[in-house]
PDB file of N, CA and C in Angstrom:
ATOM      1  N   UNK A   1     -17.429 165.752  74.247  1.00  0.00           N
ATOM      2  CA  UNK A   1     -16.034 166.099  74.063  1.00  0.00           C
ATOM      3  C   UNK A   1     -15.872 167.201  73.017  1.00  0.00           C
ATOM      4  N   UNK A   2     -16.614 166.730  71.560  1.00  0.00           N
ATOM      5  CA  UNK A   2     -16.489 168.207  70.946  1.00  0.00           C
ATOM      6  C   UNK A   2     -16.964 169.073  71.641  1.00  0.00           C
ATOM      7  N   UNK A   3     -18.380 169.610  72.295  1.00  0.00           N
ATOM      8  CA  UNK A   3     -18.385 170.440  72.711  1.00  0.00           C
ATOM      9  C   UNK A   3     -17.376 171.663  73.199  1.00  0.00           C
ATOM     10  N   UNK A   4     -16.946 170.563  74.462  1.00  0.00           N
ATOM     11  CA  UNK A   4     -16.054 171.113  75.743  1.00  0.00           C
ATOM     12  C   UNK A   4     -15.348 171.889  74.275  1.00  0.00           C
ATOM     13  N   UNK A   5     -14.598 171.027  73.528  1.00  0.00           N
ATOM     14  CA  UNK A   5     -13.300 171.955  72.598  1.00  0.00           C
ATOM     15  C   UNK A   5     -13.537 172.813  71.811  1.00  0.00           C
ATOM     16  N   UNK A   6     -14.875 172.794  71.387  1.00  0.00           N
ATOM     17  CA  UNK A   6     -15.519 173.810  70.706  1.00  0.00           C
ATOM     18  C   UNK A   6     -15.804 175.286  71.475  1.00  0.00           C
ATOM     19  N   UNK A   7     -16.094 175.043  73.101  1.00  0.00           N
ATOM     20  CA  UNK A   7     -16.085 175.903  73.895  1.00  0.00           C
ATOM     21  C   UNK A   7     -14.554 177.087  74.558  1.00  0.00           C
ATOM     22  N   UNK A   8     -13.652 176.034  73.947  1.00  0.00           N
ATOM     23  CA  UNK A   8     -12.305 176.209  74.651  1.00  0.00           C
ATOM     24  C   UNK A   8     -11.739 177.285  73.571  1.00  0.00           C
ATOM     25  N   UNK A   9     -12.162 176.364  72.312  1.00  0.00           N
ATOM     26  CA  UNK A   9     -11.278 177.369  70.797  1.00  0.00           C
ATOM     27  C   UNK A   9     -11.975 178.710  71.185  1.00  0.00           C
ATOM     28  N   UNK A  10     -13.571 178.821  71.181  1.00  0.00           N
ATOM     29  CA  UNK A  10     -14.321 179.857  71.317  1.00  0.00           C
ATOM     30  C   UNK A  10     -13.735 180.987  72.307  1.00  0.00           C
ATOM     31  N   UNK A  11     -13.320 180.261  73.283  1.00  0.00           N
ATOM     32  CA  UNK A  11     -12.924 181.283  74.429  1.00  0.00           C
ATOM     33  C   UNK A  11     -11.580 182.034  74.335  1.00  0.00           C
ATOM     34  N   UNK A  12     -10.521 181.332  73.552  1.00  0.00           N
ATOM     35  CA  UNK A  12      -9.480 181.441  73.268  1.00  0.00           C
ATOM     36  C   UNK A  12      -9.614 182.368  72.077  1.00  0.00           C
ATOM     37  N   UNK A  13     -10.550 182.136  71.425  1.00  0.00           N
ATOM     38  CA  UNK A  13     -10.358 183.023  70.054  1.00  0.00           C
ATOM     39  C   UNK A  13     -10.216 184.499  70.094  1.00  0.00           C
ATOM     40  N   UNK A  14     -10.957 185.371  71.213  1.00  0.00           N
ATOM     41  CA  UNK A  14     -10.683 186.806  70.946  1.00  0.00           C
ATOM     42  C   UNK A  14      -9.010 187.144  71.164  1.00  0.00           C
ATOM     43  N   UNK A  15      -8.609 186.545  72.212  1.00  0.00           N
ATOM     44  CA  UNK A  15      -6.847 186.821  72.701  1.00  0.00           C
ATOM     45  C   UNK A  15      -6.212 186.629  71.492  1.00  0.00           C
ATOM     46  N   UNK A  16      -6.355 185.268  70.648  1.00  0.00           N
ATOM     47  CA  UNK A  16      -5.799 184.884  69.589  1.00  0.00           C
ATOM     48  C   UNK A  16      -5.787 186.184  68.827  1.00  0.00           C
ATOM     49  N   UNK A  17      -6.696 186.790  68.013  1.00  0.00           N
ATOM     50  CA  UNK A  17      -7.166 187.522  67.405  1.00  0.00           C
ATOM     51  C   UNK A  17      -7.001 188.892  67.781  1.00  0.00           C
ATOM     52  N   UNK A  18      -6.716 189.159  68.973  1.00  0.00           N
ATOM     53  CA  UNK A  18      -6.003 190.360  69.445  1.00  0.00           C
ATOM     54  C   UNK A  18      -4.446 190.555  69.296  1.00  0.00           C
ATOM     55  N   UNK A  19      -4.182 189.425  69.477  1.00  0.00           N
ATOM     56  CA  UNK A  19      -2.391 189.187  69.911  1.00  0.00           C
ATOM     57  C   UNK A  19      -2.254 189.561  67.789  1.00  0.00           C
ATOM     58  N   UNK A  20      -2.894 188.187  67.355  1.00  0.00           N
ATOM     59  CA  UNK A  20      -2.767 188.761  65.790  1.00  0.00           C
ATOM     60  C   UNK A  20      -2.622 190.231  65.910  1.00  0.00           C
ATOM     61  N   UNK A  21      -3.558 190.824  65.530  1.00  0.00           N
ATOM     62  CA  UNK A  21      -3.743 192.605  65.451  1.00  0.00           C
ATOM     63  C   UNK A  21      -2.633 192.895  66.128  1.00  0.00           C
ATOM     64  N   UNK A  22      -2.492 192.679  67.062  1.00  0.00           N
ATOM     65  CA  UNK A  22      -1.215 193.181  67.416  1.00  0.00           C
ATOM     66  C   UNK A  22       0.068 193.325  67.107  1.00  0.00           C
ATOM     67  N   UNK A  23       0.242 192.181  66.679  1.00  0.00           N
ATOM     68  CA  UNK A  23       1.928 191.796  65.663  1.00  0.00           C
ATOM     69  C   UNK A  23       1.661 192.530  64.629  1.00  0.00           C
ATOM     70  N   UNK A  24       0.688 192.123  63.760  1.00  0.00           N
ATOM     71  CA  UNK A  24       0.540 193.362  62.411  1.00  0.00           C
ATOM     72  C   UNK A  24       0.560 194.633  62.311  1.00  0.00           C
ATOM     73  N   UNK A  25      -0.133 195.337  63.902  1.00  0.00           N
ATOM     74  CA  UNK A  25       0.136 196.868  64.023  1.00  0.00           C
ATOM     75  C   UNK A  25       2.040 197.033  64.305  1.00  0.00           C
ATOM     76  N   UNK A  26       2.287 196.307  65.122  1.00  0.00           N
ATOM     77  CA  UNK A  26       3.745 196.488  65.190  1.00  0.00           C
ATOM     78  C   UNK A  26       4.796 196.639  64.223  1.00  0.00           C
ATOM     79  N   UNK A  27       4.470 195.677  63.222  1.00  0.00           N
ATOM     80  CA  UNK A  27       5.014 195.189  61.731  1.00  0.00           C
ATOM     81  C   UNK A  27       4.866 196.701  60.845  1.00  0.00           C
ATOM     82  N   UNK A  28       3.382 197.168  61.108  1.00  0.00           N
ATOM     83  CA  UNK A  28       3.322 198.482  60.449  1.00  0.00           C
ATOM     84  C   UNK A  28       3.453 199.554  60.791  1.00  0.00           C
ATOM     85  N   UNK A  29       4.087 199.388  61.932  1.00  0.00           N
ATOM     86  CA  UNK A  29       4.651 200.768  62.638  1.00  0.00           C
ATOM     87  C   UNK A  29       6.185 200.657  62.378  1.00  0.00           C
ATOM     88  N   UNK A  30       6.370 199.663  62.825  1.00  0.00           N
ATOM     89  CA  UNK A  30       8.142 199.407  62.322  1.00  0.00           C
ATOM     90  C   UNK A  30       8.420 199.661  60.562  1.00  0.00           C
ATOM     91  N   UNK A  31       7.677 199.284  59.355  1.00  0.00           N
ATOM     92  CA  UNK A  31       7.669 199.510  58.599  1.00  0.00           C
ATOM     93  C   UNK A  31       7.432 200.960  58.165  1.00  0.00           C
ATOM     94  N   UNK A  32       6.747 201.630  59.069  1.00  0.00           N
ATOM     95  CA  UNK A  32       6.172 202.938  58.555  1.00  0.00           C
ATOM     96  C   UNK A  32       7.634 203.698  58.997  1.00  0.00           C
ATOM     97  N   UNK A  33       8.332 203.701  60.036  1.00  0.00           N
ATOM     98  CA  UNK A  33       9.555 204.131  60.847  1.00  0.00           C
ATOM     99  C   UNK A  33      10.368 203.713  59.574  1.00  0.00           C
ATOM    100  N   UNK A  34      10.519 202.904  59.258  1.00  0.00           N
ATOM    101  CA  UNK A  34      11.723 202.475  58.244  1.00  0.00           C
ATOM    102  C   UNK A  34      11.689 203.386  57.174  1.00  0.00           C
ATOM    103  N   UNK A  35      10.239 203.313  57.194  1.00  0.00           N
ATOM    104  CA  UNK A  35      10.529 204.072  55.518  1.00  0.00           C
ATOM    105  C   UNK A  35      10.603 205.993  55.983  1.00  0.00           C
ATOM    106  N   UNK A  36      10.530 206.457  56.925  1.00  0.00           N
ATOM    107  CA  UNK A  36      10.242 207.332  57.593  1.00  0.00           C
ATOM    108  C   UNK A  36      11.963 207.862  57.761  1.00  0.00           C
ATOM    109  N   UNK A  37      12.652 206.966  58.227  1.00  0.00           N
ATOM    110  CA  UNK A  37      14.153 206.972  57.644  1.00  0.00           C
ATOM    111  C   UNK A  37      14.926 207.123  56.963  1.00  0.00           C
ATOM    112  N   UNK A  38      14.122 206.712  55.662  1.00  0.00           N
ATOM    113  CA  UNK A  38      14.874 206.580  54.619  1.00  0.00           C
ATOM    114  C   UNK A  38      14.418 207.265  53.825  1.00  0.00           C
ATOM    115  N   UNK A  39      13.376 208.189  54.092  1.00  0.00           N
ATOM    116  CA  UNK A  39      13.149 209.612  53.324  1.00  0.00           C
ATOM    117  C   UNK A  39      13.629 211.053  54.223  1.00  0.00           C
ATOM    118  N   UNK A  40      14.426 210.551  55.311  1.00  0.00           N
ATOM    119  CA  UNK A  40      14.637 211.753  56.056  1.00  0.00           C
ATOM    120  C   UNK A  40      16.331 212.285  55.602  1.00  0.00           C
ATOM    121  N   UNK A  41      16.866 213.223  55.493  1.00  0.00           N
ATOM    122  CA  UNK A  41      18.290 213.740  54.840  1.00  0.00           C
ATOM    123  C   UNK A  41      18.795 213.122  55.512  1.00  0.00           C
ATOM    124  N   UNK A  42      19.880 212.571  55.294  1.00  0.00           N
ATOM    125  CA  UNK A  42      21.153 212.071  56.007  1.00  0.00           C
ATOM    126  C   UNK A  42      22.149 213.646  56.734  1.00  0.00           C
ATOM    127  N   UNK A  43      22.005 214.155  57.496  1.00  0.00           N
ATOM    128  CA  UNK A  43      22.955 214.877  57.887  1.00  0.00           C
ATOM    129  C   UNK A  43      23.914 214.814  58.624  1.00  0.00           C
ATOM    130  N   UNK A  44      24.890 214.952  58.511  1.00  0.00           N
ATOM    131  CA  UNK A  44      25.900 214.466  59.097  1.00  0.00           C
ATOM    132  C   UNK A  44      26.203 215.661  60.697  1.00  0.00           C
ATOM    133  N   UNK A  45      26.045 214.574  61.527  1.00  0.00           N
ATOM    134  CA  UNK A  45      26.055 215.454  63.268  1.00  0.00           C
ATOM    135  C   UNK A  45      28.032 216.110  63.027  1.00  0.00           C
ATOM    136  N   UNK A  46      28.052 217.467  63.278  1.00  0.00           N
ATOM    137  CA  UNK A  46      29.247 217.915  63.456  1.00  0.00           C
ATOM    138  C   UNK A  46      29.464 217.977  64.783  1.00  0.00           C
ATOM    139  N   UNK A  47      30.501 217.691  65.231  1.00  0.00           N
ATOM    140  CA  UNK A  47      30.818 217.377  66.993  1.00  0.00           C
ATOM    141  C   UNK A  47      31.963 218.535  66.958  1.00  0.00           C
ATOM    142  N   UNK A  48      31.298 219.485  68.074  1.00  0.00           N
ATOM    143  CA  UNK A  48      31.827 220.356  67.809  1.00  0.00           C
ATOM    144  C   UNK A  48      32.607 220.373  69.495  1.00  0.00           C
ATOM    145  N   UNK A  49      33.852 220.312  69.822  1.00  0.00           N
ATOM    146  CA  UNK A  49      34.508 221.015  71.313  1.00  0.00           C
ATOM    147  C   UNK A  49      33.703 221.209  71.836  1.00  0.00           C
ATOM    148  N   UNK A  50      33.291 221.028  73.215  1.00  0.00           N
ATOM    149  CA  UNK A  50      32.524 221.287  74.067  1.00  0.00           C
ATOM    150  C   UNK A  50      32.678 222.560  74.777  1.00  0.00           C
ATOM    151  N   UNK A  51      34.039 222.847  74.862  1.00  0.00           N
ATOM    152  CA  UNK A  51      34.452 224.751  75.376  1.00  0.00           C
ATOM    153  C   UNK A  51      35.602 225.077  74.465  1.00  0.00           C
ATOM    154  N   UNK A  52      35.363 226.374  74.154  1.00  0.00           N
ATOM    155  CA  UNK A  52      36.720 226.639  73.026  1.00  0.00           C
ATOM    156  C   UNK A  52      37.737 225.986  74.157  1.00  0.00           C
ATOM    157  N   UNK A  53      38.604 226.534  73.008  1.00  0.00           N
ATOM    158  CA  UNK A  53      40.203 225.672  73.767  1.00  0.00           C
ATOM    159  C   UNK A  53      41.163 226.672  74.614  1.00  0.00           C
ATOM    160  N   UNK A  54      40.881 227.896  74.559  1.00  0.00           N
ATOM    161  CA  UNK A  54      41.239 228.803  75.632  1.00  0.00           C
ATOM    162  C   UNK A  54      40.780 228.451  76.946  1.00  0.00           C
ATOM    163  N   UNK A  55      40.096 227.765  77.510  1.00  0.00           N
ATOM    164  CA  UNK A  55      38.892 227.444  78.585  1.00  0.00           C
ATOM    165  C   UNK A  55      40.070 226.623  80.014  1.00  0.00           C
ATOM    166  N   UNK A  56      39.647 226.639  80.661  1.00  0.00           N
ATOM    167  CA  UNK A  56      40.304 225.789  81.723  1.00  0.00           C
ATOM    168  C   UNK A  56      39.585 224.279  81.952  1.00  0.00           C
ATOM    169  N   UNK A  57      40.320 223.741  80.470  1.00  0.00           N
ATOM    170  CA  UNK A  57      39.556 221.844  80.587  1.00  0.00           C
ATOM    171  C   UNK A  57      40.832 221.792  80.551  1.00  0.00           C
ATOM    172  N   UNK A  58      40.784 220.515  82.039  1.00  0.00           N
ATOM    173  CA  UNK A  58      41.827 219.419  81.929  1.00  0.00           C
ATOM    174  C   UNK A  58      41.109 218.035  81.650  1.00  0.00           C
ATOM    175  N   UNK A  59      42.313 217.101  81.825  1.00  0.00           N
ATOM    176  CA  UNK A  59      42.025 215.692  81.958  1.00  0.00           C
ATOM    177  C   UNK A  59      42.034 215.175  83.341  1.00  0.00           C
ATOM    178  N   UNK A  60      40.657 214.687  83.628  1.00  0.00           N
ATOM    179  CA  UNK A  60      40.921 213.370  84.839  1.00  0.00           C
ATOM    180  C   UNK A  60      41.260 211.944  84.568  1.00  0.00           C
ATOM    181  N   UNK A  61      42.153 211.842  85.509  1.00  0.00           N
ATOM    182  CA  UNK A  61      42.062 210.429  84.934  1.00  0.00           C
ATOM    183  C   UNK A  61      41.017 209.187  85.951  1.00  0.00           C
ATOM    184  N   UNK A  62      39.853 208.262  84.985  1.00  0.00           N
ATOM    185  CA  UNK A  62      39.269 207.978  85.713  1.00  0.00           C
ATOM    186  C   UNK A  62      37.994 208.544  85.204  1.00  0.00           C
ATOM    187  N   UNK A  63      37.625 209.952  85.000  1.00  0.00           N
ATOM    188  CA  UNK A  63      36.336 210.737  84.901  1.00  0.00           C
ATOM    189  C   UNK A  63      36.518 211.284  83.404  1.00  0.00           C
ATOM    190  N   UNK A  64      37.547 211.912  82.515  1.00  0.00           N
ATOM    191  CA  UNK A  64      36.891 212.220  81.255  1.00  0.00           C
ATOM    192  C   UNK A  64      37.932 213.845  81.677  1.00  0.00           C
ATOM    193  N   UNK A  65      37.534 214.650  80.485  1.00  0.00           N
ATOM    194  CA  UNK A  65      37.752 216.029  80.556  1.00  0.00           C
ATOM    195  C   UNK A  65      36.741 216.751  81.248  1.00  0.00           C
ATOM    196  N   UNK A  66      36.849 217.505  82.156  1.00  0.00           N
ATOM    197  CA  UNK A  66      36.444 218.334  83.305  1.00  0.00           C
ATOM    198  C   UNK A  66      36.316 219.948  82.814  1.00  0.00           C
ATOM    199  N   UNK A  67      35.660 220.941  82.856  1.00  0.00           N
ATOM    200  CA  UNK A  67      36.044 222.402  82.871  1.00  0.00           C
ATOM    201  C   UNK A  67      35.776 223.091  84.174  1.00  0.00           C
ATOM    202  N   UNK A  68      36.079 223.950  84.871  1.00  0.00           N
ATOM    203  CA  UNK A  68      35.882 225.177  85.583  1.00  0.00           C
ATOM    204  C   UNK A  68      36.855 224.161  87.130  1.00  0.00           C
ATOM    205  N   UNK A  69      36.696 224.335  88.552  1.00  0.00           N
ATOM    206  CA  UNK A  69      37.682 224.489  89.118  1.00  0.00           C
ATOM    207  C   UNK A  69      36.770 223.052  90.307  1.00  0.00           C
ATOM    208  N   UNK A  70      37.337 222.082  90.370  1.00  0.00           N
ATOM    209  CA  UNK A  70      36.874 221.175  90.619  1.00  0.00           C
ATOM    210  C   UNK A  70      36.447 220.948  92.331  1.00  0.00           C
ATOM    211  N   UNK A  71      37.475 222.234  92.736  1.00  0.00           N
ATOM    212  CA  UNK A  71      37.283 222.304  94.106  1.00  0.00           C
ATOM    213  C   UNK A  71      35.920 223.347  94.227  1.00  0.00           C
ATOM    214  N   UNK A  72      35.351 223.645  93.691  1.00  0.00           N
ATOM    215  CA  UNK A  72      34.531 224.298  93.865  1.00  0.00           C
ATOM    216  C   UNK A  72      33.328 223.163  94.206  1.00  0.00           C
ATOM    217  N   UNK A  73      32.492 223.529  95.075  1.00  0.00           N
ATOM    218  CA  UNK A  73      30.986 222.791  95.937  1.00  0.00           C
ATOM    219  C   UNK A  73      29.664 222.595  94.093  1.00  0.00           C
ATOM    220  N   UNK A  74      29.613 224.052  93.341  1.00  0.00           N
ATOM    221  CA  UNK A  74      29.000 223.657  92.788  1.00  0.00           C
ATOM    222  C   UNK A  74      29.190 223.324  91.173  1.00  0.00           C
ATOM    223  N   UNK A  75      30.612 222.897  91.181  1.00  0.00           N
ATOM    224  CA  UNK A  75      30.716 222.477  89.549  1.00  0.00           C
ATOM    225  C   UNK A  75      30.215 221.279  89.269  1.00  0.00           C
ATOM    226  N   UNK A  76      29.854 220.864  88.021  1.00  0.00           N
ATOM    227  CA  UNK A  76      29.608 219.932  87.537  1.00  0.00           C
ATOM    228  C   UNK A  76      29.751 218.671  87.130  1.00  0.00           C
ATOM    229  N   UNK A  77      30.939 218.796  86.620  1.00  0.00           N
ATOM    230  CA  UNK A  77      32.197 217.605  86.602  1.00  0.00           C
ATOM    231  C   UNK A  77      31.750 217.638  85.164  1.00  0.00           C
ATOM    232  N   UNK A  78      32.085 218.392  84.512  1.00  0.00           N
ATOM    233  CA  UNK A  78      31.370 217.408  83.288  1.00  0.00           C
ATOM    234  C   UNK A  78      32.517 218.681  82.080  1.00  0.00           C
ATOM    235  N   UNK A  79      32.402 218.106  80.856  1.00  0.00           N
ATOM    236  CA  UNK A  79      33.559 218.611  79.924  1.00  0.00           C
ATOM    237  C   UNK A  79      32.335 219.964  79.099  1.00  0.00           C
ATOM    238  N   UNK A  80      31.039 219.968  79.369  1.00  0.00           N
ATOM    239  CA  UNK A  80      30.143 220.882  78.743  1.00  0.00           C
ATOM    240  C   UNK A  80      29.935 222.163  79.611  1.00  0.00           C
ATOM    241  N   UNK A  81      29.893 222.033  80.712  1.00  0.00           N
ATOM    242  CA  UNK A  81      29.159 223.433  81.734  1.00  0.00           C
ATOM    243  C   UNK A  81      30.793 223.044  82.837  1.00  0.00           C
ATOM    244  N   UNK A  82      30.521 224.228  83.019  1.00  0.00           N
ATOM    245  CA  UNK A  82      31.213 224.511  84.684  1.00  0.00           C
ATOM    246  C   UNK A  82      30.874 224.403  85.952  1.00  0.00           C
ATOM    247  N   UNK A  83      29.264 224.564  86.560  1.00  0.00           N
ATOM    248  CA  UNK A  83      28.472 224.843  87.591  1.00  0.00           C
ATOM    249  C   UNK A  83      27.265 225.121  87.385  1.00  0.00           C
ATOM    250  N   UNK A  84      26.331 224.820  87.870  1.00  0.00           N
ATOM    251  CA  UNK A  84      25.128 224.999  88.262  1.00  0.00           C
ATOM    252  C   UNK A  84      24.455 226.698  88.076  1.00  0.00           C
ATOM    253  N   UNK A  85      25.511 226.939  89.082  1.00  0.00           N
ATOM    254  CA  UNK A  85      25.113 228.704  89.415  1.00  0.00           C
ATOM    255  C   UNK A  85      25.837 229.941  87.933  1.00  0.00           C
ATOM    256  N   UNK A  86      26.850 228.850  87.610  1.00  0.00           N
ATOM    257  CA  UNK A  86      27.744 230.070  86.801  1.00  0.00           C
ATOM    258  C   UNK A  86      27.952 229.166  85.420  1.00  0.00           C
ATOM    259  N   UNK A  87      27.385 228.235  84.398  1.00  0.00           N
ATOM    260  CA  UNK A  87      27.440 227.302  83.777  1.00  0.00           C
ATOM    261  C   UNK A  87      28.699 228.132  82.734  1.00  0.00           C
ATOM    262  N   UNK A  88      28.356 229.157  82.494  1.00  0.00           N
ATOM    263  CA  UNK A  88      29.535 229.305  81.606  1.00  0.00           C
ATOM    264  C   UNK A  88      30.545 230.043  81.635  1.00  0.00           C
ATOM    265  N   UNK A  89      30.482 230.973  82.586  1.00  0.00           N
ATOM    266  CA  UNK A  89      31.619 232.225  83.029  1.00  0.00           C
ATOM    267  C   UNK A  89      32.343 231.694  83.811  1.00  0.00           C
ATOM    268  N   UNK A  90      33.733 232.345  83.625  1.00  0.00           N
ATOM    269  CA  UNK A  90      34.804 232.079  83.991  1.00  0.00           C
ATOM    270  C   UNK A  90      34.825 231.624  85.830  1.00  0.00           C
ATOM    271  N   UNK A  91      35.606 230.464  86.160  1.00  0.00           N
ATOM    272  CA  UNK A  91      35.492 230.264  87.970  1.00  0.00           C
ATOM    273  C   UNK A  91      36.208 231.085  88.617  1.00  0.00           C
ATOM    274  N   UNK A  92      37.389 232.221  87.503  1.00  0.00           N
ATOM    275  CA  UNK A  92      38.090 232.769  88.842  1.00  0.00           C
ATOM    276  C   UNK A  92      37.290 233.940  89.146  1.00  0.00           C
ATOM    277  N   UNK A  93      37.504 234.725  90.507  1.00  0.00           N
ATOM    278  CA  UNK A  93      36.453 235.573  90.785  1.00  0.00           C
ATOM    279  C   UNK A  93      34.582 235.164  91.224  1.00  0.00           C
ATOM    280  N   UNK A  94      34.487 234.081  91.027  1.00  0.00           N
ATOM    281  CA  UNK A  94      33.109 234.274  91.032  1.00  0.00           C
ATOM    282  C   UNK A  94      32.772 234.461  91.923  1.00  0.00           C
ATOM    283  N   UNK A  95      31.329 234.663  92.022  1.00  0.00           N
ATOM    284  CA  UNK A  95      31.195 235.110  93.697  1.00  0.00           C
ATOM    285  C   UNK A  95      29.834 234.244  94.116  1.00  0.00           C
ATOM    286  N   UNK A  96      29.868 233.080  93.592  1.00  0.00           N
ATOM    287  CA  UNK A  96      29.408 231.980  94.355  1.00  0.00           C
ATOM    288  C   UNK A  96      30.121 231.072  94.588  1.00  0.00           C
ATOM    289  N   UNK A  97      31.671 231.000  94.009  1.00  0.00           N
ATOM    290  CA  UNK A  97      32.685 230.187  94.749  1.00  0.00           C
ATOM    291  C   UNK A  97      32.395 229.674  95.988  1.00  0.00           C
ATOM    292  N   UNK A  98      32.182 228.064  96.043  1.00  0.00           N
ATOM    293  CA  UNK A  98      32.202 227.994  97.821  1.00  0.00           C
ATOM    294  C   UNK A  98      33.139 226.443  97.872  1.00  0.00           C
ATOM    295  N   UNK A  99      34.385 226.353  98.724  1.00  0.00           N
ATOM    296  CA  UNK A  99      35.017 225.113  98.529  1.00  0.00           C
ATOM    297  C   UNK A  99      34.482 224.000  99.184  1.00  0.00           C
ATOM    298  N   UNK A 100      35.021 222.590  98.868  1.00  0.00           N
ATOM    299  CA  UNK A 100      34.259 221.697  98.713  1.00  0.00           C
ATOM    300  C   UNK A 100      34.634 220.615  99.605  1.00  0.00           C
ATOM    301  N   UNK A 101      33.562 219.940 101.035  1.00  0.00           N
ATOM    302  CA  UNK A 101      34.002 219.860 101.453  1.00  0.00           C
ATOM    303  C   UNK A 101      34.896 218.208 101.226  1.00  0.00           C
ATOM    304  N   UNK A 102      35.854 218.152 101.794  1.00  0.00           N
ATOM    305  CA  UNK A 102      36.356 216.463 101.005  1.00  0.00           C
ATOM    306  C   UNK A 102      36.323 215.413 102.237  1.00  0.00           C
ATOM    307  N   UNK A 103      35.808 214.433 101.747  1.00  0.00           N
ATOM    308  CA  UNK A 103      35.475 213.331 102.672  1.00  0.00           C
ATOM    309  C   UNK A 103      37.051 212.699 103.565  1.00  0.00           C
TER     310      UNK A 103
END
């Protein structure tokens, strides 16, 4: 009977002993990050408008603020870019305008 359990701890022991190492590397990676934090500047993120305010952003309601012309095939939907093809120049005139078709 000892044997057998003597055989069992034995077999069990490397996993044991890995899983250990393991929690402790974690512990000192999380610790190393912490302190890695707390020597880094605090700067404060300025959030700046996403398109000046001359720009053609409206409001959807439902989706957020939108810029450039929604009927258009390749705008974006989104309050940062306008399109794919033309991300920041103006939608009137463009000359990849193509309308969109609606379900």
């Amino acid at each position: 009977m000892v044997k057998t359990l003597w055989i069992i701890v034995l077999g069990l022991m490397p996993s044991l002993l890995s899983l250990w190492l393991l929690r402790r590397r974690e512990a000192q990676m999380q610790a190393r990050f912490r302190r890695a934090l707390d020597f880094t500047p605090r700067v404060r993120m300025q959030r700046s408008e996403p398109t000046p305010p001359h720009s053609d952003r409206y409001y959807l309601e439902g989706v957020g603020y939108l810029i450039g012309d929604i009927s258009c095939r390749y705008n974006a939907r989104s309050g940062y870019i306008r399109c794919a093809v033309n991300p920041e120049g103006p939608c009137e005139g463009c000359r990849y305008y193509e309308q969109r078709e609606l379900l």
